[in-house]
C-alpha atoms as a PDB file:
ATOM      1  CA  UNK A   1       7.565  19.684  -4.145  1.00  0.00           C
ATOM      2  CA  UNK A   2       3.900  19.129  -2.711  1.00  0.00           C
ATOM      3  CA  UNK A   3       5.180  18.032   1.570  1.00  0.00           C
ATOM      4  CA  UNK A   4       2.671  14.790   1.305  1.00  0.00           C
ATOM      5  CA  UNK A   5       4.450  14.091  -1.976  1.00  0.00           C
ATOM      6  CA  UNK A   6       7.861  14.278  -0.778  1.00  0.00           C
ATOM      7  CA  UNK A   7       6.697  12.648   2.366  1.00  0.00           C
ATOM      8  CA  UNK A   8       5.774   9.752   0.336  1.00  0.00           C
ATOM      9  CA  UNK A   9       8.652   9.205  -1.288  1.00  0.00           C
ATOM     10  CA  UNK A  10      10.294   8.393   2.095  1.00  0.00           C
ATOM     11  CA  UNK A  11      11.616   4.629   2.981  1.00  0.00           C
ATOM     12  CA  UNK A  12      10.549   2.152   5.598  1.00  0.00           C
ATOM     13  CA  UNK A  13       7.113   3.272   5.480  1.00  0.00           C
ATOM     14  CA  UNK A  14       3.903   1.539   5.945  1.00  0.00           C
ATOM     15  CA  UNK A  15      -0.277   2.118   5.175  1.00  0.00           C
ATOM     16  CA  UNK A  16      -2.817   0.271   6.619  1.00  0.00           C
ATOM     17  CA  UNK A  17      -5.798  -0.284   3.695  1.00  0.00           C
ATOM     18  CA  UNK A  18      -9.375   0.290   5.263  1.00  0.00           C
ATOM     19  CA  UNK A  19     -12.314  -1.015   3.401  1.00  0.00           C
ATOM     20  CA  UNK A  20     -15.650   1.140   4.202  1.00  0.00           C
ATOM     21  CA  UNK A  21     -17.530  -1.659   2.241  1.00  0.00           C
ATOM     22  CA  UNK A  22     -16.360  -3.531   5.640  1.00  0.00           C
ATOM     23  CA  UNK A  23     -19.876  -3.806   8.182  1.00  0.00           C
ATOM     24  CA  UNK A  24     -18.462  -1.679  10.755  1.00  0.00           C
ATOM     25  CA  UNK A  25     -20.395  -0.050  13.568  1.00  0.00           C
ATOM     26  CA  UNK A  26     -19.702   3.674  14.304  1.00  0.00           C
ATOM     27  CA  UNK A  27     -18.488   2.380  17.256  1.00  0.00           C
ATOM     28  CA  UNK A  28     -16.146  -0.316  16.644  1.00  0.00           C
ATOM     29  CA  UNK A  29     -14.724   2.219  13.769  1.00  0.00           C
ATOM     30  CA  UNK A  30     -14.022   4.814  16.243  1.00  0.00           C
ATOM     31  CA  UNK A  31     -12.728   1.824  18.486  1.00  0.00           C
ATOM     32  CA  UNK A  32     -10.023   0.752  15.676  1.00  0.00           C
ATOM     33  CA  UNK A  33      -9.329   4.122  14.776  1.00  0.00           C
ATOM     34  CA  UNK A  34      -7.963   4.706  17.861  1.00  0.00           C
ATOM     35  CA  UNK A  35      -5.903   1.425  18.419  1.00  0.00           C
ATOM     36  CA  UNK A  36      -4.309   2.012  14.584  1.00  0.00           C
ATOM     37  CA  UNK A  37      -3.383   5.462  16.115  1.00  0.00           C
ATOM     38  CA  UNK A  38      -1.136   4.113  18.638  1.00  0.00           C
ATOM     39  CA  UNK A  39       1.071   1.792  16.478  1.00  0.00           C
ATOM     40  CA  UNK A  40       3.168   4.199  14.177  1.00  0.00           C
ATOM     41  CA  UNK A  41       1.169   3.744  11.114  1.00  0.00           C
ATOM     42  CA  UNK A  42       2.646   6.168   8.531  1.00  0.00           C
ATOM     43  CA  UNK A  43      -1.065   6.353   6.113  1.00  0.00           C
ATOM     44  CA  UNK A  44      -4.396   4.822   5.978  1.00  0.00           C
ATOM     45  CA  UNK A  45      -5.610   4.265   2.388  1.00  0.00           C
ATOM     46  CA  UNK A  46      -9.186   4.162   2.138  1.00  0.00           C
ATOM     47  CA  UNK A  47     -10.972   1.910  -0.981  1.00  0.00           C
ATOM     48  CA  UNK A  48     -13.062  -1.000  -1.816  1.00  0.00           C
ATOM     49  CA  UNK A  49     -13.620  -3.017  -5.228  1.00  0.00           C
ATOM     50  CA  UNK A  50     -17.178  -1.709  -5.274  1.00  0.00           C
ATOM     51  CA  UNK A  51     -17.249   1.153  -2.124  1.00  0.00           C
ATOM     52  CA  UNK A  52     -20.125   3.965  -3.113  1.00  0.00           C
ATOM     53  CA  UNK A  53     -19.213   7.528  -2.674  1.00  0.00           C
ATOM     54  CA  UNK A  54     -21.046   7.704   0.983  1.00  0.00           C
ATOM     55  CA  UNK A  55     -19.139   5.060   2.183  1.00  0.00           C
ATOM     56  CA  UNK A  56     -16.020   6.356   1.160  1.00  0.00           C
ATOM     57  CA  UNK A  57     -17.169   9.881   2.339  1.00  0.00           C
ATOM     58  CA  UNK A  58     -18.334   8.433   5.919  1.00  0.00           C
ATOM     59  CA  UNK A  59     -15.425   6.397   6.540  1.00  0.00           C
ATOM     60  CA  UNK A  60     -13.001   9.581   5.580  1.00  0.00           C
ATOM     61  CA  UNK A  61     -14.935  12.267   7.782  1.00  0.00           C
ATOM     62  CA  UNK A  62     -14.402   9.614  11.037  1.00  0.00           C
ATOM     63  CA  UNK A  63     -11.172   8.925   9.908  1.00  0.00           C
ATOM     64  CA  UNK A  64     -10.174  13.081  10.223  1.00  0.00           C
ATOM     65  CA  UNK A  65     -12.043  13.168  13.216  1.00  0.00           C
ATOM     66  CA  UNK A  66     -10.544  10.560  15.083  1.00  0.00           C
ATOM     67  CA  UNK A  67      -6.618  10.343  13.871  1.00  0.00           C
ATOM     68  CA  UNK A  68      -3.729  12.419  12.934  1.00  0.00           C
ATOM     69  CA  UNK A  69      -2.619   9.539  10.057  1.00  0.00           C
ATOM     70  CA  UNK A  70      -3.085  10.873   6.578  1.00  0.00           C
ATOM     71  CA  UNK A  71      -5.614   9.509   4.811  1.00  0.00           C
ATOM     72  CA  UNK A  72      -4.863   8.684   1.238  1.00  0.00           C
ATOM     73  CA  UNK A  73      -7.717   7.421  -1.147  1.00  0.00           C
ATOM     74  CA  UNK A  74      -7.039   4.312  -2.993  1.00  0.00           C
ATOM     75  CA  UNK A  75      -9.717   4.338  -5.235  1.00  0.00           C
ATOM     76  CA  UNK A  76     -11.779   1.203  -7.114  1.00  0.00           C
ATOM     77  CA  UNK A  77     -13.989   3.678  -9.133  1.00  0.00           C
ATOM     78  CA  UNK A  78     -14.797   7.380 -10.118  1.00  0.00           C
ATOM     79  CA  UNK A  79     -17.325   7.396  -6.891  1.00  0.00           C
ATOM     80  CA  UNK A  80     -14.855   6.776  -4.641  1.00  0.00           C
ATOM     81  CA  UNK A  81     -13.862  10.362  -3.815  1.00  0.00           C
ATOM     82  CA  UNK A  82     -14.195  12.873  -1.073  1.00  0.00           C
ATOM     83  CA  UNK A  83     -12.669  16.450  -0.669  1.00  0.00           C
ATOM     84  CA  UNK A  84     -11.750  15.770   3.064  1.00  0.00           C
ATOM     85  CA  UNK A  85      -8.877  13.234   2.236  1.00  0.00           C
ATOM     86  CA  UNK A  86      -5.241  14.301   1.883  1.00  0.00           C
ATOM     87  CA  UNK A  87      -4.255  12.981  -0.897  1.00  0.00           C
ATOM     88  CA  UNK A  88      -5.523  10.193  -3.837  1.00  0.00           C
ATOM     89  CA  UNK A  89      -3.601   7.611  -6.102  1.00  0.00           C
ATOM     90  CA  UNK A  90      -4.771   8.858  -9.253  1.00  0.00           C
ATOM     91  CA  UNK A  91      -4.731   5.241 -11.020  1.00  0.00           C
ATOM     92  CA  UNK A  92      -3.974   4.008 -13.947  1.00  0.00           C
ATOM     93  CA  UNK A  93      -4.524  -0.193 -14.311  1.00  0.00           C
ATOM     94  CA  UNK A  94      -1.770  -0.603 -16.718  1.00  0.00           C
ATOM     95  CA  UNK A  95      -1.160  -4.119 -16.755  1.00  0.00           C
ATOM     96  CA  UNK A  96      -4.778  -5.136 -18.230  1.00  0.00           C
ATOM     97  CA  UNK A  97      -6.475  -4.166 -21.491  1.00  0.00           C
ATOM     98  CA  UNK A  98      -9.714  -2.717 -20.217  1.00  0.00           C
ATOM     99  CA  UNK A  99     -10.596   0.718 -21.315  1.00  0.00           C
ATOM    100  CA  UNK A 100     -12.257   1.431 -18.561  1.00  0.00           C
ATOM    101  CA  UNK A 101      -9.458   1.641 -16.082  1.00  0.00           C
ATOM    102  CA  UNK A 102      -6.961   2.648 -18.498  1.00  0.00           C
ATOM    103  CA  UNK A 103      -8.653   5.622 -19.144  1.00  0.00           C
ATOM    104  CA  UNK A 104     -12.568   5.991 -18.848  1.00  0.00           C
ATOM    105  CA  UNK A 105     -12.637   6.218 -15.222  1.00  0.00           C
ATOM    106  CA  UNK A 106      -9.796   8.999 -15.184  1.00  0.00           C
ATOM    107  CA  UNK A 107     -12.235  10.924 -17.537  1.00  0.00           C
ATOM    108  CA  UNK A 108     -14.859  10.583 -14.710  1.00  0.00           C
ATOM    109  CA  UNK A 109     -13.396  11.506 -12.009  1.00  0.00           C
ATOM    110  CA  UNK A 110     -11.197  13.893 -13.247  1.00  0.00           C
ATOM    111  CA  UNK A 111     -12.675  17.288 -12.561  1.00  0.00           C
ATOM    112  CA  UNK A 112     -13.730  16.088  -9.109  1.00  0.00           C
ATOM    113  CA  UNK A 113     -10.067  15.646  -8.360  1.00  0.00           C
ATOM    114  CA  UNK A 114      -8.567  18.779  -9.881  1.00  0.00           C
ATOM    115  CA  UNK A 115     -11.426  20.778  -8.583  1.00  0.00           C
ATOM    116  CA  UNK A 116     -10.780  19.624  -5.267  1.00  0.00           C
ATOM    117  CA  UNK A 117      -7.320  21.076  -4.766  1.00  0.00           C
ATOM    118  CA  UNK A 118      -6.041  17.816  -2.801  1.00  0.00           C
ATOM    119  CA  UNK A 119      -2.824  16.012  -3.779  1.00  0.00           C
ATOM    120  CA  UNK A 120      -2.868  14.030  -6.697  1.00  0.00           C
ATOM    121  CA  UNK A 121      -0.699  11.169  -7.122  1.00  0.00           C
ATOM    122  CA  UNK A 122      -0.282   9.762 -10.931  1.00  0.00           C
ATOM    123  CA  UNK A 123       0.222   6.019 -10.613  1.00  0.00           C
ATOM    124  CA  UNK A 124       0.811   2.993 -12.220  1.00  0.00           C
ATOM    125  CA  UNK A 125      -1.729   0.044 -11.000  1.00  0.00           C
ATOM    126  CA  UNK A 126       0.064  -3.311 -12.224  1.00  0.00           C
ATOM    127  CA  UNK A 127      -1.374  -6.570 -10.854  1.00  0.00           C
ATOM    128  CA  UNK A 128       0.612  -9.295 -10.117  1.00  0.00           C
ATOM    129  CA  UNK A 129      -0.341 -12.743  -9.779  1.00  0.00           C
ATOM    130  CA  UNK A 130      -0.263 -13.521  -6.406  1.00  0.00           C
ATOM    131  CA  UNK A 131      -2.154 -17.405  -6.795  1.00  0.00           C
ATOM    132  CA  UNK A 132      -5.067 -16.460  -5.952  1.00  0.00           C
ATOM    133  CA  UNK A 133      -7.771 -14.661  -7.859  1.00  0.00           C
ATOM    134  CA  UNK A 134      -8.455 -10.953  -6.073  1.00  0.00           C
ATOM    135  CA  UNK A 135     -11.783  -8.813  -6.090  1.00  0.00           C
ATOM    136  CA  UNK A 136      -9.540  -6.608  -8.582  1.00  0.00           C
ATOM    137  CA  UNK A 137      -8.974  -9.035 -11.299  1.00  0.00           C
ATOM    138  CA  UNK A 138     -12.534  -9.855 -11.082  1.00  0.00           C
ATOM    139  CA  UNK A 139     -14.129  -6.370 -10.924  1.00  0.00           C
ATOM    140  CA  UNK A 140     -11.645  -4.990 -13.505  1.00  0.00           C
ATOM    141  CA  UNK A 141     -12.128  -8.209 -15.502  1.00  0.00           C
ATOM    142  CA  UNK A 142      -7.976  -8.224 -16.144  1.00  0.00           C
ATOM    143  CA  UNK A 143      -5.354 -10.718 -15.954  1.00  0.00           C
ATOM    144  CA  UNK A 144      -2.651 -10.064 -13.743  1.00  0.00           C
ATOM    145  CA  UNK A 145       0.966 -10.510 -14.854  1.00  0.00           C
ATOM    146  CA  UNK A 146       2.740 -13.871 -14.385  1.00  0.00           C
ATOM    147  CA  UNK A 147       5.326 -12.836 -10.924  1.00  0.00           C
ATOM    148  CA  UNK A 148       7.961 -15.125 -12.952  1.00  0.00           C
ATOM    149  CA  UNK A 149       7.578 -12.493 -16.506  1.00  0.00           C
ATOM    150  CA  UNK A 150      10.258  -9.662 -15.172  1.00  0.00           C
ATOM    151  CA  UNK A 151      10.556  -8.330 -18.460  1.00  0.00           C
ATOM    152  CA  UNK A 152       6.813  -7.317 -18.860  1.00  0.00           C
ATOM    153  CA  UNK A 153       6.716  -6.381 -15.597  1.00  0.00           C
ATOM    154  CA  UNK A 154       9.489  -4.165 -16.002  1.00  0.00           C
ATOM    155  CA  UNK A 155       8.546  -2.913 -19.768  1.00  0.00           C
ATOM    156  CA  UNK A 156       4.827  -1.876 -18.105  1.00  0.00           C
ATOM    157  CA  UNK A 157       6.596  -0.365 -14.823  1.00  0.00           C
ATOM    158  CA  UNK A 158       8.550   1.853 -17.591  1.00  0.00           C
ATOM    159  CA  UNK A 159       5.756   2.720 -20.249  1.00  0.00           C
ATOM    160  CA  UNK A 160       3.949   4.496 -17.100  1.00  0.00           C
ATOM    161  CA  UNK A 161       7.295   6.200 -15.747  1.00  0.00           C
ATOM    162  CA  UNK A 162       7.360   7.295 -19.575  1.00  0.00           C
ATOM    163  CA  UNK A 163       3.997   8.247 -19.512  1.00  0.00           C
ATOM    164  CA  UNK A 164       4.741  10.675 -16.426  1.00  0.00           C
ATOM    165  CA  UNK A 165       3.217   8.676 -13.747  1.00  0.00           C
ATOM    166  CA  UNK A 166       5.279   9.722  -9.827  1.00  0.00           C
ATOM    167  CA  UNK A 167       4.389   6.512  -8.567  1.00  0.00           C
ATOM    168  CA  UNK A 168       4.370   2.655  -9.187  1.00  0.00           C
ATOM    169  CA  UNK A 169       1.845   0.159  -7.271  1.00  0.00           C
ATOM    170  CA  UNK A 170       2.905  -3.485  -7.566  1.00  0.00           C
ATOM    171  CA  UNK A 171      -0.721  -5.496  -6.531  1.00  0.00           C
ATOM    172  CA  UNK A 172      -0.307  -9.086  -5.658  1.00  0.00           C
ATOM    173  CA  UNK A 173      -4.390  -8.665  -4.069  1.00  0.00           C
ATOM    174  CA  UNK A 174      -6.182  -9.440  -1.166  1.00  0.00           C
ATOM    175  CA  UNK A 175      -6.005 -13.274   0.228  1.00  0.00           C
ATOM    176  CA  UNK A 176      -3.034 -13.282  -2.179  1.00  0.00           C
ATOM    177  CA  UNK A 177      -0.893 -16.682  -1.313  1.00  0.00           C
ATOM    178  CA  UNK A 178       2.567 -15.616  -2.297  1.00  0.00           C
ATOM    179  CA  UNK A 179       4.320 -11.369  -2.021  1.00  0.00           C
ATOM    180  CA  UNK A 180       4.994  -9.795  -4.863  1.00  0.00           C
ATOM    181  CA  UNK A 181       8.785 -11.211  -5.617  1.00  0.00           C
ATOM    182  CA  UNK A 182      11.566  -9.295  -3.906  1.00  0.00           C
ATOM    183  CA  UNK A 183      13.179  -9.482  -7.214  1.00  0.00           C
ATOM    184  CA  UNK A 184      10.703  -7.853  -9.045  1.00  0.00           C
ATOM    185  CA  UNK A 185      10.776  -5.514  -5.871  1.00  0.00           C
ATOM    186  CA  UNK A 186      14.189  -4.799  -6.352  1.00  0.00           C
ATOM    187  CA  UNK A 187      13.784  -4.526 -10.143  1.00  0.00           C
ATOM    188  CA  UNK A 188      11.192  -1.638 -10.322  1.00  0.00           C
ATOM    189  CA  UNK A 189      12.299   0.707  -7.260  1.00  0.00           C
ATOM    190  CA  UNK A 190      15.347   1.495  -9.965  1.00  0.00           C
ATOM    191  CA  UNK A 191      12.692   2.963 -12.415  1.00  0.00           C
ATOM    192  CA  UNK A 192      10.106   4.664  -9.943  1.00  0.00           C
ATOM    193  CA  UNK A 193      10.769   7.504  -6.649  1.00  0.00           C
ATOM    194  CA  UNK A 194       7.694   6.075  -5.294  1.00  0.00           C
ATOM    195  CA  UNK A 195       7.033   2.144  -4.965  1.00  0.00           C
ATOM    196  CA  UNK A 196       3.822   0.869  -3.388  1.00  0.00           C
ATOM    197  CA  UNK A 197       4.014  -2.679  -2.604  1.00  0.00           C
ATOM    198  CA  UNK A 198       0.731  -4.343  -1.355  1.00  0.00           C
ATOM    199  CA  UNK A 199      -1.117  -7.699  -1.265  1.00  0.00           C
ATOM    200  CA  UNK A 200      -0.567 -10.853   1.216  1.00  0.00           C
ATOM    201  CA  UNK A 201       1.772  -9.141   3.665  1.00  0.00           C
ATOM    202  CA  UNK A 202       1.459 -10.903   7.034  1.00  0.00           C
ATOM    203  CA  UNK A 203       5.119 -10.911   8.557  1.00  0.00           C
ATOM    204  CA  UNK A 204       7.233  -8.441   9.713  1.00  0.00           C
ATOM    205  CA  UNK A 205       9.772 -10.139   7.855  1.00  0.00           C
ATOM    206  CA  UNK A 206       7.884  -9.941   4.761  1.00  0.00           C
ATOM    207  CA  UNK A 207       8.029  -6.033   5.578  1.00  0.00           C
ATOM    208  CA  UNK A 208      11.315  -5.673   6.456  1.00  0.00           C
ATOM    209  CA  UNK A 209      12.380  -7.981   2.777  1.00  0.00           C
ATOM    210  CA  UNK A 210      10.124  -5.658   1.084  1.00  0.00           C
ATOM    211  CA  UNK A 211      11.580  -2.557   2.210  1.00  0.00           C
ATOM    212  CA  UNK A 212      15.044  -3.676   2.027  1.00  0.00           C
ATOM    213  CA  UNK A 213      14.550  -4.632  -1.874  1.00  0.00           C
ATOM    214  CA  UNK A 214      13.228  -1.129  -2.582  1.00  0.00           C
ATOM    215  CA  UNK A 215       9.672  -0.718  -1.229  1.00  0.00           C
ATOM    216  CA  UNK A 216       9.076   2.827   0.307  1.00  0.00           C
ATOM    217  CA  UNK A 217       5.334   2.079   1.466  1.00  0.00           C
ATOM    218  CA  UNK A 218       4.001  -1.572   2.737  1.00  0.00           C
ATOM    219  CA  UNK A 219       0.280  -1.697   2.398  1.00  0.00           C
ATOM    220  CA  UNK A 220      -1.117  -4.268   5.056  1.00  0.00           C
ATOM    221  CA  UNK A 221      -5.080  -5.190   4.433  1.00  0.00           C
ATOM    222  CA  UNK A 222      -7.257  -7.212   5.620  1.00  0.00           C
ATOM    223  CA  UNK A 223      -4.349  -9.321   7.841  1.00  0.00           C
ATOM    224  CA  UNK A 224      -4.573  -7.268  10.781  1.00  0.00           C
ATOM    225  CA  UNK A 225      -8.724  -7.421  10.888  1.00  0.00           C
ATOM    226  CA  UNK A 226      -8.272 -11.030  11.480  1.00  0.00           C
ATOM    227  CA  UNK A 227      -4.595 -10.536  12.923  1.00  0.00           C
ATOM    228  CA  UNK A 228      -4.739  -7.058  15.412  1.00  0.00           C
ATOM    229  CA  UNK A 229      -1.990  -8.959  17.318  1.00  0.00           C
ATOM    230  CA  UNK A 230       0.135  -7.925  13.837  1.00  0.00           C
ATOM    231  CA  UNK A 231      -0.513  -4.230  14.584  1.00  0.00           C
ATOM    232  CA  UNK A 232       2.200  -5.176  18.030  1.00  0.00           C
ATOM    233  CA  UNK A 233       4.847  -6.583  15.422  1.00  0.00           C
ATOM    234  CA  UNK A 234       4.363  -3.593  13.508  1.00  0.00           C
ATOM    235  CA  UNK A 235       4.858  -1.362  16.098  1.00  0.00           C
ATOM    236  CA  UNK A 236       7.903  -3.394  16.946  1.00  0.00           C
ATOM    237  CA  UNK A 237       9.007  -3.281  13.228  1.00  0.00           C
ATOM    238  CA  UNK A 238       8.606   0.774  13.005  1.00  0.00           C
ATOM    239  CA  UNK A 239      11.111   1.070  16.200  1.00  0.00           C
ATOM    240  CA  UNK A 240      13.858  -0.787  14.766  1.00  0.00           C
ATOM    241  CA  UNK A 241      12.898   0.754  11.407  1.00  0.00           C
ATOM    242  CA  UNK A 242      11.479   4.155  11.275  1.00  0.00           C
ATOM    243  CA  UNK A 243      10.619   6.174   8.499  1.00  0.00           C
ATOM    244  CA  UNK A 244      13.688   7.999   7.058  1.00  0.00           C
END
C-alpha cells in the first residue's frame, strides 16, 4: 500500500484546513507556518469554496518550503491542484444531486491528477447539517443530510464504499453550530478504513469524542485563526493521544 495511504488510515490523528483564499501576507504565512509546525499537527489540507489555481499553487510551494507536515489538497474545484502537494482527496459530493460534483468536475481534473503521479485518495464528500448554512452547500447548491436521518447517512456512506471509494468525509461545514453526531461517527467508521470528520470542532473534547467513536483524522478550520490558543490544547491533546 501507497506509505501516505496507510499513514492515513492511522487513529488519533488530526489536519489543520488552510484556506489560501484567506488575505495572508507572505509574512504572517511564513509566521503561522512555523507556529503550526511546533504543535504535532499530523496534515495540513489546503482548499477554499472558490480558491484559483495560483492561490492554491502559492500557498502549497510556502507550505513545502517552510514545514515537514504533509500537505494534502482538499479541493473545492478542478483548479484547485498543484503537482507539489503530497497527496489529494479525490472527491466525490455524494450526498447532493448536482452533476457537477458528482461527476463533471472529476472529468476535469482528472488527467491533471493521474498525470501528476501524487497520491490519490477516492472519497466520499457527504454533508451534514450542522445548523448553519456553509460556503459548501451554497457553492455546490446541495442540501446537506438531516444529522438525525442515520439510515441515509449510512445507505450514502455505503453506495460510495460500493462504488470503491478508500475514504469517507463526514462535513458538518465551516461556522457549523453542532459536530457531526458521535453516533453517526460511530456508525460509518464500521463501513470505511479511512473516516474524515470535519466542521465546528473547537474542543479538545470534541476531538478526543470524535476519535474515540471512530474518527481517524479531525479536521480543525477556521477555529484556531480566531482561537491560536487551541493550537496549545492540541498539542496537549496529541501527548496524551498520539497517532497510533
Amino acid at each position: 500500500m501507497n506509505l501516505l495511504k496507510k499513514q492515513l488510515r492511522k487513529k488519533n490523528q488530526i489536519a489543520i484546513l488552510l484556506d489560501p483564499e484567506k488575505e495572508y501576507s507572505i509574512n504572517q504565512f511564513i509566521t503561522w507556518l512555523a507556529i503550526i509546525d511546533q504543535f504535532n499537527i499530523d496534515y495540513i489540507f489546503v482548499g477554499g469554496s472558490t480558491a484559483t489555481r495560483i492561490q492554491i499553487e502559492n500557498a502549497i510551494a510556502l507550505l513545502k518550503k517552510n514545514t515537514t507536515i504533509p500537505v494534502i489538497i482538499f479541493p473545492g474545484s478542478p483548479e484547485q491542484f498543484s503537482v507539489e502537494a503530497d497527496g489529494i482527496l479525490f472527491l466525490n459530493l455524494i450526498s447532493g444531486r448536482n452533476l457537477y460534483y458528482l461527476i463533471e468536475s472529476q472529468i476535469q481534473a482528472a488527467e491533471d491528477v493521474y498525470n501528476s503521479g501524487i497520491t490519490s485518495i477516492s472519497t466520499s464528500y457527504i454533508l451534514i447539517d450542522g445548523k448553519n448554512e456553509s460556503s459548501v452547500a451554497k457553492i455546490s447548491n446541495t442540501e446537506p443530510i438531516n444529522a438525525n436521518n442515520l439510515d441515509l447517512i449510512y445507505k450514502t456512506a455505503l453506495a460510495g464504499k460500493l462504488i470503491g471509494h478508500e475514504a469517507t468525509y463526514l462535513e458538518a461545514g465551516s461556522g457549523a453550530k453542532e459536530i457531526i453526531p458521535l453516533k453517526v461517527v460511530e456508525q460509518i467508521s464500521q463501513i470505511t478504513d479511512l473516516l474524515i470528520v470535519g466542521g465546528g470542532i473547537h474542543t479538545e473534547e470534541q476531538i478526543y469524542k470524535l476519535h474515540n467513536s471512530g474518527a481517524n483524522i479531525v479536521v480543525i478550520g477556521n477555529h484556531i485563526e480566531k482561537n491560536p490558543e487551541f493550537l496549545n490544547e492540541i498539542l496537549n491533546y496529541k501527548n496524551q493521544h498520539p497517532t497510533r
